[in-house]
Structures are given as C-alpha cells and as structure tokens.
PDB file of N, CA and C in Angstrom:
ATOM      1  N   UNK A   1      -2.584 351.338  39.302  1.00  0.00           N
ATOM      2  CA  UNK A   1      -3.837 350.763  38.891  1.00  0.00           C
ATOM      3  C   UNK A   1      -3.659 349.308  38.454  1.00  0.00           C
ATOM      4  N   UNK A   2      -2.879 349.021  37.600  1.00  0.00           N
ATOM      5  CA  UNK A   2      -2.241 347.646  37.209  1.00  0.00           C
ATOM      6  C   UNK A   2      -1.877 346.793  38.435  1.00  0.00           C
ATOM      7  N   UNK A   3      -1.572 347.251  39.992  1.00  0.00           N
ATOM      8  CA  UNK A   3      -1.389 346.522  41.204  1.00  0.00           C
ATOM      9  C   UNK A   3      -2.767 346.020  41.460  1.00  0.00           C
ATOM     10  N   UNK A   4      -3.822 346.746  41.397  1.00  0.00           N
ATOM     11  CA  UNK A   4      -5.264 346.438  42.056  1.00  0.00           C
ATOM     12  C   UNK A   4      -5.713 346.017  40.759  1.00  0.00           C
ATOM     13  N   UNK A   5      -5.489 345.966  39.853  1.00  0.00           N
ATOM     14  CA  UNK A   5      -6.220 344.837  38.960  1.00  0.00           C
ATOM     15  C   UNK A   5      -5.884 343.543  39.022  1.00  0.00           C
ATOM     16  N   UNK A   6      -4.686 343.410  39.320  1.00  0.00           N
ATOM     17  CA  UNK A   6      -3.665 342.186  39.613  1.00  0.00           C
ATOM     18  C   UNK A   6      -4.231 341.245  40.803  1.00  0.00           C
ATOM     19  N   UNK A   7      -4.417 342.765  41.663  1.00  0.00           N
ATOM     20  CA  UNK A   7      -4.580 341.502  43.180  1.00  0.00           C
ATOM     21  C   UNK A   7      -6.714 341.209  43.024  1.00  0.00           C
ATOM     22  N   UNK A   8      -7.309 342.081  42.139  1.00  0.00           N
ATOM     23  CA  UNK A   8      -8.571 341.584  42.222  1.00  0.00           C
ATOM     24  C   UNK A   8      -8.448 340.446  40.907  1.00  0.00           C
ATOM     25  N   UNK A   9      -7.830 339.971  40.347  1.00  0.00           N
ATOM     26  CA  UNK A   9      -7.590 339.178  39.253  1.00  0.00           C
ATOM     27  C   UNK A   9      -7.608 337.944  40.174  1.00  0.00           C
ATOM     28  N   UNK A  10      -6.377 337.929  40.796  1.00  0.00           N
ATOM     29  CA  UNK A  10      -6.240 337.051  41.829  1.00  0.00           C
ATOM     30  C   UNK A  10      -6.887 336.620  42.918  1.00  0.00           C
ATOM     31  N   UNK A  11      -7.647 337.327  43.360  1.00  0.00           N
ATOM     32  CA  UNK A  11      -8.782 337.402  44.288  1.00  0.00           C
ATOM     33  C   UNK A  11      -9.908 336.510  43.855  1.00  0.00           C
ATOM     34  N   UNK A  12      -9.943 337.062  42.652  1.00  0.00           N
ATOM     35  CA  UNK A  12     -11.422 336.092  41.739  1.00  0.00           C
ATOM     36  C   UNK A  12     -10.556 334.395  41.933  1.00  0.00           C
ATOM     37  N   UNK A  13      -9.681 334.487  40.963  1.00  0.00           N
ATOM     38  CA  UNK A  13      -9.263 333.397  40.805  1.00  0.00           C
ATOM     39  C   UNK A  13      -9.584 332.281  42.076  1.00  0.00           C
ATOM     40  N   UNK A  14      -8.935 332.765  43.077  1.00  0.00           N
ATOM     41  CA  UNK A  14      -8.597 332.188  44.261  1.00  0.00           C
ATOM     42  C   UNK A  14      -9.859 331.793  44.758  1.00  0.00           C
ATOM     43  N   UNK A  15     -11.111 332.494  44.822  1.00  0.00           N
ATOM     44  CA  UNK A  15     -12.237 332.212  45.150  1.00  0.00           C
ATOM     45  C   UNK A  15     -12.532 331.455  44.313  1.00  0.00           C
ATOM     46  N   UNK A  16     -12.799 331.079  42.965  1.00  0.00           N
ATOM     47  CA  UNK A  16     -12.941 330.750  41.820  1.00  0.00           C
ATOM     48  C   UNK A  16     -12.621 328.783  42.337  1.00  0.00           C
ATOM     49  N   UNK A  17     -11.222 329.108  42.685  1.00  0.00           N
ATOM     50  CA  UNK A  17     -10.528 327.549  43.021  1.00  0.00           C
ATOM     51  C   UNK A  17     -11.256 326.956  44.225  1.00  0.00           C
ATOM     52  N   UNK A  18     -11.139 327.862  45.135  1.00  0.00           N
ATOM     53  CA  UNK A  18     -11.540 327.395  46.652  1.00  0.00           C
ATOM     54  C   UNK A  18     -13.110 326.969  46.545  1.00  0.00           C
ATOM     55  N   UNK A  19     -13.411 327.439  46.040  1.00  0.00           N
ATOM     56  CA  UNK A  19     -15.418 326.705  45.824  1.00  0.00           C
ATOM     57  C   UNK A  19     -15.176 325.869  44.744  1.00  0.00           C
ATOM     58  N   UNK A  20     -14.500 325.761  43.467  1.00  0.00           N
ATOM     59  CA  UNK A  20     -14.579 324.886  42.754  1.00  0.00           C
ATOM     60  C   UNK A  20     -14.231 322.940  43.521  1.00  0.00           C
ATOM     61  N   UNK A  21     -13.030 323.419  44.133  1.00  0.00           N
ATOM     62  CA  UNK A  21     -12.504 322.357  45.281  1.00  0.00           C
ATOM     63  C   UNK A  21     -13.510 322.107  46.380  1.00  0.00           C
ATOM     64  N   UNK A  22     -14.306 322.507  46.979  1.00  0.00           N
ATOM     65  CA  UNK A  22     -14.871 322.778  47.951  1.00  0.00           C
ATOM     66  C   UNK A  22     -16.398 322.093  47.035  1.00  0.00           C
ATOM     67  N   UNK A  23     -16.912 322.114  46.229  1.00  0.00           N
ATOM     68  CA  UNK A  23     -17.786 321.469  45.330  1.00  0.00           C
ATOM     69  C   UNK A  23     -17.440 320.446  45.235  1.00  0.00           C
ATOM     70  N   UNK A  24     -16.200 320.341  44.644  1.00  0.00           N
ATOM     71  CA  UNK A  24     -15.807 318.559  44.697  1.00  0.00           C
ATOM     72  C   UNK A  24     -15.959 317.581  45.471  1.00  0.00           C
ATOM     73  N   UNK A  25     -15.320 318.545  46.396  1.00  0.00           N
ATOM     74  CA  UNK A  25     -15.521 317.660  48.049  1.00  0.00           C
ATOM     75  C   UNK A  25     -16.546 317.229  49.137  1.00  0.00           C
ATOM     76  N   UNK A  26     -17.388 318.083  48.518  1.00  0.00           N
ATOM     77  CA  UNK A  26     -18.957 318.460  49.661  1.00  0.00           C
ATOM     78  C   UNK A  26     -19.336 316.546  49.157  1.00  0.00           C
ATOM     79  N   UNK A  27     -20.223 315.997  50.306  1.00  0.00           N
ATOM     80  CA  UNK A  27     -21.032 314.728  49.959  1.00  0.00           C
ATOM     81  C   UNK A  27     -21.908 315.257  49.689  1.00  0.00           C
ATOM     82  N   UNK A  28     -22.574 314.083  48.760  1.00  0.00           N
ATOM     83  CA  UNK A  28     -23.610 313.819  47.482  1.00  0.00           C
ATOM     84  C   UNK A  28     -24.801 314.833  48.286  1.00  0.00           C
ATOM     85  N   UNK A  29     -25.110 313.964  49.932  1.00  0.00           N
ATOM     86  CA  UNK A  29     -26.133 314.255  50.754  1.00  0.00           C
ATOM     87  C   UNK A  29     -26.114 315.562  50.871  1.00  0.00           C
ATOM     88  N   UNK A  30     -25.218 316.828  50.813  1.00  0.00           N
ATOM     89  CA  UNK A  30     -25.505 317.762  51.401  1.00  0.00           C
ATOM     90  C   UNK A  30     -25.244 318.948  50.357  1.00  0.00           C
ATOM     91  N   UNK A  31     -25.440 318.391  49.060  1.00  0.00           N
ATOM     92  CA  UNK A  31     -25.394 318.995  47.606  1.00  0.00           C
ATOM     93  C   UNK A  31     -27.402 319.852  47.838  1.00  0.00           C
ATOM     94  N   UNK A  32     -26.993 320.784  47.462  1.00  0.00           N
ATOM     95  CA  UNK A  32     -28.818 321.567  47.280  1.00  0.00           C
ATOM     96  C   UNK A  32     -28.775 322.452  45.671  1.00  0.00           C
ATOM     97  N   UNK A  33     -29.768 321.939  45.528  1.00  0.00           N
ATOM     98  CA  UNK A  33     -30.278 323.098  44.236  1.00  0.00           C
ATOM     99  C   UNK A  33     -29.973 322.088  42.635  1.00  0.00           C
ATOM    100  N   UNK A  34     -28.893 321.869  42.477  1.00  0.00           N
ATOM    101  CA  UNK A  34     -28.329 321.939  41.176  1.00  0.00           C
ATOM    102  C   UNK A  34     -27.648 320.142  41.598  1.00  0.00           C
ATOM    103  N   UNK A  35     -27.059 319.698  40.763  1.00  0.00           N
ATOM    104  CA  UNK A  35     -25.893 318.466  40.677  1.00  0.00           C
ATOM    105  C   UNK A  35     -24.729 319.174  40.679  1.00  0.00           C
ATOM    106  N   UNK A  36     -23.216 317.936  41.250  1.00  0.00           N
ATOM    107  CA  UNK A  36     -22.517 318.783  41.639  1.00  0.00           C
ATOM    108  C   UNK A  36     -21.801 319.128  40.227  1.00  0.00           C
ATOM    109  N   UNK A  37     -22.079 318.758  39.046  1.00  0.00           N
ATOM    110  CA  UNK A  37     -21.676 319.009  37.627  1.00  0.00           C
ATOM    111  C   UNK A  37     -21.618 320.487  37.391  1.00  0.00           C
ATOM    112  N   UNK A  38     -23.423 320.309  37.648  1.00  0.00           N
ATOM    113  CA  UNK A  38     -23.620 321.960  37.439  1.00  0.00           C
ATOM    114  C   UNK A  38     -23.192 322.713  38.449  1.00  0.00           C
ATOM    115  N   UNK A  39     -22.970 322.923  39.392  1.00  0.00           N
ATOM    116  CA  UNK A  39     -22.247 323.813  40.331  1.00  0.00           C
ATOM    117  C   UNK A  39     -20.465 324.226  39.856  1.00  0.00           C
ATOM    118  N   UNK A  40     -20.139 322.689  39.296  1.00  0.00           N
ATOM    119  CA  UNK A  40     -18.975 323.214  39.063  1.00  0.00           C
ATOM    120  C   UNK A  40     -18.264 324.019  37.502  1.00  0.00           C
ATOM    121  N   UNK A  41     -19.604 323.605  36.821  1.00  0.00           N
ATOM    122  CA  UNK A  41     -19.715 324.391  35.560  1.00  0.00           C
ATOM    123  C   UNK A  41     -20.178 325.957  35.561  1.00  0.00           C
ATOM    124  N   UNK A  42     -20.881 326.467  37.202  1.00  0.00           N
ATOM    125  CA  UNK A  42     -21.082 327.223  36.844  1.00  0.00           C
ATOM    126  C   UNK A  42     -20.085 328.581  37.649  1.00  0.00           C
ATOM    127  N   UNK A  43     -19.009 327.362  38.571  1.00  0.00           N
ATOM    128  CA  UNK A  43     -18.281 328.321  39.636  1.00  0.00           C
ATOM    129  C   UNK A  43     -16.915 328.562  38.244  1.00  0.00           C
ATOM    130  N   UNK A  44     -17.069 327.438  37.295  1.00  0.00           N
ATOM    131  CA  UNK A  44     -16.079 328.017  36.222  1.00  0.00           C
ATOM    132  C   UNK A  44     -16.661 329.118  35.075  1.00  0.00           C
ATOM    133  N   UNK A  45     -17.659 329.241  34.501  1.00  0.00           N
ATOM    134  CA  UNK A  45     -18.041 330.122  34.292  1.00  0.00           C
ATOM    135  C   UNK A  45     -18.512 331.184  34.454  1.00  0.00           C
ATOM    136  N   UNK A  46     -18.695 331.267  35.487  1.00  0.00           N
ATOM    137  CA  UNK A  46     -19.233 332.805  36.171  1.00  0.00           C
ATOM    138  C   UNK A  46     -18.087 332.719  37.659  1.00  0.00           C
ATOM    139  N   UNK A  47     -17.082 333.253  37.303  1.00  0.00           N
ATOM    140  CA  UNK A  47     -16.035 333.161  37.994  1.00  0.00           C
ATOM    141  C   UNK A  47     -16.766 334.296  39.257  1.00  0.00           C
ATOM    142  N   UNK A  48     -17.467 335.153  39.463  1.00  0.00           N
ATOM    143  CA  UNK A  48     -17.694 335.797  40.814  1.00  0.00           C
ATOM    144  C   UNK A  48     -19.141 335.433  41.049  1.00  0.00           C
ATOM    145  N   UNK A  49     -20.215 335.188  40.457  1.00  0.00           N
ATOM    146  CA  UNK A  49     -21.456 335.352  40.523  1.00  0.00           C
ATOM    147  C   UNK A  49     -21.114 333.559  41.138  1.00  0.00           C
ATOM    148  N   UNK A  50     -20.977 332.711  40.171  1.00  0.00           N
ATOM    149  CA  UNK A  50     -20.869 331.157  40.426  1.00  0.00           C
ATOM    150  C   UNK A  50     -20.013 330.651  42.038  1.00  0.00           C
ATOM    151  N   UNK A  51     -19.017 331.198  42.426  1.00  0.00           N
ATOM    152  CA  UNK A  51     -18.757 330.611  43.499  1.00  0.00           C
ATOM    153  C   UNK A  51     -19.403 331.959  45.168  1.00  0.00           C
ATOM    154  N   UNK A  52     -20.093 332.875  44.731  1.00  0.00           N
ATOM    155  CA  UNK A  52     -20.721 333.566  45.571  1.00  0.00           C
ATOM    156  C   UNK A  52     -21.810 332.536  45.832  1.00  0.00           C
ATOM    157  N   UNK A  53     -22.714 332.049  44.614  1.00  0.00           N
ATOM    158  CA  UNK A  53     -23.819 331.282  44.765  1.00  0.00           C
ATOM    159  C   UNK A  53     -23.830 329.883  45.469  1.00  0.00           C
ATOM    160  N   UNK A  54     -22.506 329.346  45.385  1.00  0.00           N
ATOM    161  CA  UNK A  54     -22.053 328.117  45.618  1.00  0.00           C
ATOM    162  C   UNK A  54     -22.166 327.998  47.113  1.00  0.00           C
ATOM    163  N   UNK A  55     -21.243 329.133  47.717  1.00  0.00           N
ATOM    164  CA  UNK A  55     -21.195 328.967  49.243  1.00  0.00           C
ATOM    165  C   UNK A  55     -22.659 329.885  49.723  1.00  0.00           C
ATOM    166  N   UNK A  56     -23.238 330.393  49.317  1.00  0.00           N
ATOM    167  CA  UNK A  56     -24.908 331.126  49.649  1.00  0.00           C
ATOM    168  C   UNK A  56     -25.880 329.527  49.466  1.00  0.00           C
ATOM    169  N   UNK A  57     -25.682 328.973  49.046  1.00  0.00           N
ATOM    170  CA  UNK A  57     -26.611 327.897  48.485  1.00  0.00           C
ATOM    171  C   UNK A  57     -26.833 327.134  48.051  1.00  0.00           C
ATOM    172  N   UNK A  58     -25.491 326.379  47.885  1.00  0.00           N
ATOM    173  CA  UNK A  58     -25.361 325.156  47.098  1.00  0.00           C
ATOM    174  C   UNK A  58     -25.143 323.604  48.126  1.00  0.00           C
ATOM    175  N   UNK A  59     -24.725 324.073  49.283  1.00  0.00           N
ATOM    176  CA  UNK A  59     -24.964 323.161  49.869  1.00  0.00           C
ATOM    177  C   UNK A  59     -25.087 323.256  51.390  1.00  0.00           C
ATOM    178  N   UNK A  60     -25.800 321.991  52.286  1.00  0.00           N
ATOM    179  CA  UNK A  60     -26.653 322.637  53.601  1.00  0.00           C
ATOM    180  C   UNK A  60     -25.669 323.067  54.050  1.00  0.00           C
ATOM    181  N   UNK A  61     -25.601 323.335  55.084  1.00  0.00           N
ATOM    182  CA  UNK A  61     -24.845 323.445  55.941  1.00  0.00           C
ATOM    183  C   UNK A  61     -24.786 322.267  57.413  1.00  0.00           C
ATOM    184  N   UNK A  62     -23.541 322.874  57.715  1.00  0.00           N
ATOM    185  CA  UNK A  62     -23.121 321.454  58.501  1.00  0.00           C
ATOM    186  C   UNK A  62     -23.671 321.647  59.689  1.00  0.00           C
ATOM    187  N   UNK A  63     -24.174 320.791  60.310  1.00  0.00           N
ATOM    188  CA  UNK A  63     -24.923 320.593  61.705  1.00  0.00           C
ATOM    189  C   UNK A  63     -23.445 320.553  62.475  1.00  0.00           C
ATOM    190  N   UNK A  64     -23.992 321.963  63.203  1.00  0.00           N
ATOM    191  CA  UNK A  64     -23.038 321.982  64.479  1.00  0.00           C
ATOM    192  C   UNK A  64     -23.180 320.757  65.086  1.00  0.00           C
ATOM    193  N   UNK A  65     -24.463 320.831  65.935  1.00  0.00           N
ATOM    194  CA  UNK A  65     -25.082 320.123  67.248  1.00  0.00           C
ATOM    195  C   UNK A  65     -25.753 319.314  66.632  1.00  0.00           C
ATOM    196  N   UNK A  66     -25.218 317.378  66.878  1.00  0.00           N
ATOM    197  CA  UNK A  66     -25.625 316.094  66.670  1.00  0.00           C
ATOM    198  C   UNK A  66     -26.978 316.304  67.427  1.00  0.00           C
ATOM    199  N   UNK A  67     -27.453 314.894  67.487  1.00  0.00           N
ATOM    200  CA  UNK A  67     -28.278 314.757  68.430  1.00  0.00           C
ATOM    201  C   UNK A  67     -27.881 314.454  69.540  1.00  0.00           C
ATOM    202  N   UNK A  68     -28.096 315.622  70.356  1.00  0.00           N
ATOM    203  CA  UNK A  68     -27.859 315.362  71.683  1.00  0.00           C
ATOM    204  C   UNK A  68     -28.362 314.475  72.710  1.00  0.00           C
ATOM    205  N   UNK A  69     -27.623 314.145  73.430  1.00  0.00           N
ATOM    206  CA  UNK A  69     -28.062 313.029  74.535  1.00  0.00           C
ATOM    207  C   UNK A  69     -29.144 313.606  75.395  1.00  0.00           C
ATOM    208  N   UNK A  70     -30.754 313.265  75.871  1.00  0.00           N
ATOM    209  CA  UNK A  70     -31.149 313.216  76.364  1.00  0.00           C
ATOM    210  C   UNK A  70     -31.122 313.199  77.750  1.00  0.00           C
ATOM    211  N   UNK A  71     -31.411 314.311  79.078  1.00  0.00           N
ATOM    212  CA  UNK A  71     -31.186 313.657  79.937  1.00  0.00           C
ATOM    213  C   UNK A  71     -32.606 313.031  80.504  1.00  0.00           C
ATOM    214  N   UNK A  72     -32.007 312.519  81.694  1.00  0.00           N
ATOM    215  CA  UNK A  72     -32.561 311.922  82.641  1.00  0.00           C
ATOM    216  C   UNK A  72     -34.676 312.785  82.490  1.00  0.00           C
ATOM    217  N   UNK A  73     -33.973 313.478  82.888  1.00  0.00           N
ATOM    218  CA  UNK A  73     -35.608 314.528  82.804  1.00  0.00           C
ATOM    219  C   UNK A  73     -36.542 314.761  81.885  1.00  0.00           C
ATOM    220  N   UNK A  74     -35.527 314.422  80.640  1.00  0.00           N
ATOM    221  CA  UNK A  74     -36.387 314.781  79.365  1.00  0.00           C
ATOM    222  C   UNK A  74     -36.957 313.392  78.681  1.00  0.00           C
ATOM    223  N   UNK A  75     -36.379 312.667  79.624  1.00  0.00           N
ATOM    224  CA  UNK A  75     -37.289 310.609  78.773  1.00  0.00           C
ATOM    225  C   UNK A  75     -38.103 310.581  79.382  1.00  0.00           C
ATOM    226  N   UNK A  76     -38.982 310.689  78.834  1.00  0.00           N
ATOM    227  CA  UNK A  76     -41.021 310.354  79.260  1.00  0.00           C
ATOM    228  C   UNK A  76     -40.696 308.570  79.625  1.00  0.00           C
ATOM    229  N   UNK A  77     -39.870 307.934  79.265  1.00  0.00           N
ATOM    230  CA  UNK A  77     -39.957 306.546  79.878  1.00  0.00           C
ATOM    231  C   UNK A  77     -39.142 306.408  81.480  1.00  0.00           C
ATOM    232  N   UNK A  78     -38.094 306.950  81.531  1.00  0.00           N
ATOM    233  CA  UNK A  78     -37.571 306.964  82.768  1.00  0.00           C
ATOM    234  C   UNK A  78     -38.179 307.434  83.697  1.00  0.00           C
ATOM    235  N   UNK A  79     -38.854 308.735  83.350  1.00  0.00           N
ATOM    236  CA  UNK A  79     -39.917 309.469  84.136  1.00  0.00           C
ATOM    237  C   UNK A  79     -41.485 308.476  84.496  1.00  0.00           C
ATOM    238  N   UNK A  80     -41.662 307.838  83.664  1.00  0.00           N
ATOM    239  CA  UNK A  80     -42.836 306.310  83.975  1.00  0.00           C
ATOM    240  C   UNK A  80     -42.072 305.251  84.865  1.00  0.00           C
ATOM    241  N   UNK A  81     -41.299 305.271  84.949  1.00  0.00           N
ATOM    242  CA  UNK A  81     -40.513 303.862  85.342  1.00  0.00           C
ATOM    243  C   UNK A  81     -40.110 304.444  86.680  1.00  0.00           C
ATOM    244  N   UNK A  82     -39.547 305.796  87.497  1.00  0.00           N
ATOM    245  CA  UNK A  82     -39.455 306.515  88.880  1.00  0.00           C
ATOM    246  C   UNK A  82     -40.356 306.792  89.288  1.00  0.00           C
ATOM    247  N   UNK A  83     -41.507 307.459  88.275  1.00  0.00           N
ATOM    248  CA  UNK A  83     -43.043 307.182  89.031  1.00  0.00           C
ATOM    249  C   UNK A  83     -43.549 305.525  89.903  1.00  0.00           C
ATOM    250  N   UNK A  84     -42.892 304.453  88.670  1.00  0.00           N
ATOM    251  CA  UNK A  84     -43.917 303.138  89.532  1.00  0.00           C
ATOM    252  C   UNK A  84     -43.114 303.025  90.294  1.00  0.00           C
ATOM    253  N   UNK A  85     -41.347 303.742  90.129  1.00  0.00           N
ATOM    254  CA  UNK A  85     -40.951 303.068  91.746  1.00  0.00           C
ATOM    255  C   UNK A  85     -40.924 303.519  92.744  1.00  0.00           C
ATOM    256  N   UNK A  86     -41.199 305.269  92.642  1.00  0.00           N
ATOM    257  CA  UNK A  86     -41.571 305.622  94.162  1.00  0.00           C
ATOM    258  C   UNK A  86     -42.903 305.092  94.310  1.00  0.00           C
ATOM    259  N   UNK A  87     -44.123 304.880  93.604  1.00  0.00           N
ATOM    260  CA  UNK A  87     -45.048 303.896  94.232  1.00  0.00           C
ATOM    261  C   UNK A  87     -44.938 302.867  94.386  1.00  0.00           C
ATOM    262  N   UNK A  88     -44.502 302.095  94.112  1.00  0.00           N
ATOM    263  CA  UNK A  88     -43.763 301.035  94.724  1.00  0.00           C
ATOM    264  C   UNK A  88     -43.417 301.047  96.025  1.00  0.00           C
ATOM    265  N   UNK A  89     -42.787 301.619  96.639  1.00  0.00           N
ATOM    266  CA  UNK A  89     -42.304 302.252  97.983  1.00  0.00           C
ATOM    267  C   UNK A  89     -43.335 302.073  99.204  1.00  0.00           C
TER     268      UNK A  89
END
C-alpha cells in the first residue's frame, strides 16, 4: 500500500510541475480565464484540481492549421481578372 501511495504522491507532484512550467511558458496571448499569477497560484495549491484546470482551460489552444494559402479557384480577384481575359480573346 505504501508503493501506490508513493507512486500517486509522485504522480501528483509531477503533474503539479509539468503545468506549473508549462504556465510559465505559455505567451501572454494565449493565457484564458485568470492571469498567469493566478494559474500558477492555483496549480500550487490545489495540486490535482489546479493543474487538471490549467490544461482543460487555461490556455487556447494552438492552431494546428495557419492560414492557408488560397488557391487559384478560391480568389474572387483572379477569377475577375480570367474572366476579362478570356473576353478579351
């Protein structure tokens, strides 16, 4: 019993660090809810509830997909500009 208290001791902890670090690091821009003060006051005090909340909601999430390049088909101007030149023709 003293093994599995040990390794969930450690478990907390470890989560505990990894969002506390992970708070630090996030930019200003993509901080939600709270300042990053309070996030990190609260992933130290509420060692399971605080860094569950942290990665659920504390900050956006990262945009896979930039803005993608447009093609050819989808610019309403290129599509005006092959219109006047097949009339043109």
């Amino acid at each position: 019993m003293a093994h599995l208290n040990t390794l969930l001791f450690l478990v907390v902890v470890a989560l505990s660090v990894v969002a506390l670090i992970d708070c630090l690091l996030t930019e200003r821009s993509r901080l939600q809810s709270f300042p990053r003060g309070a996030w990190a006051v609260l992933i130290l005090l509420c060692p399971i509830f605080g860094p569950v909340a942290w990665f659920r909601s504390g900050r956006a999430a990262p945009t896979l997909f930039q803005a993608a390049p447009m093609g050819p088909d989808d610019d309403p101007e290129f599509l005006r500009r092959l219109a006047e030149s097949l009339r043109d023709r």
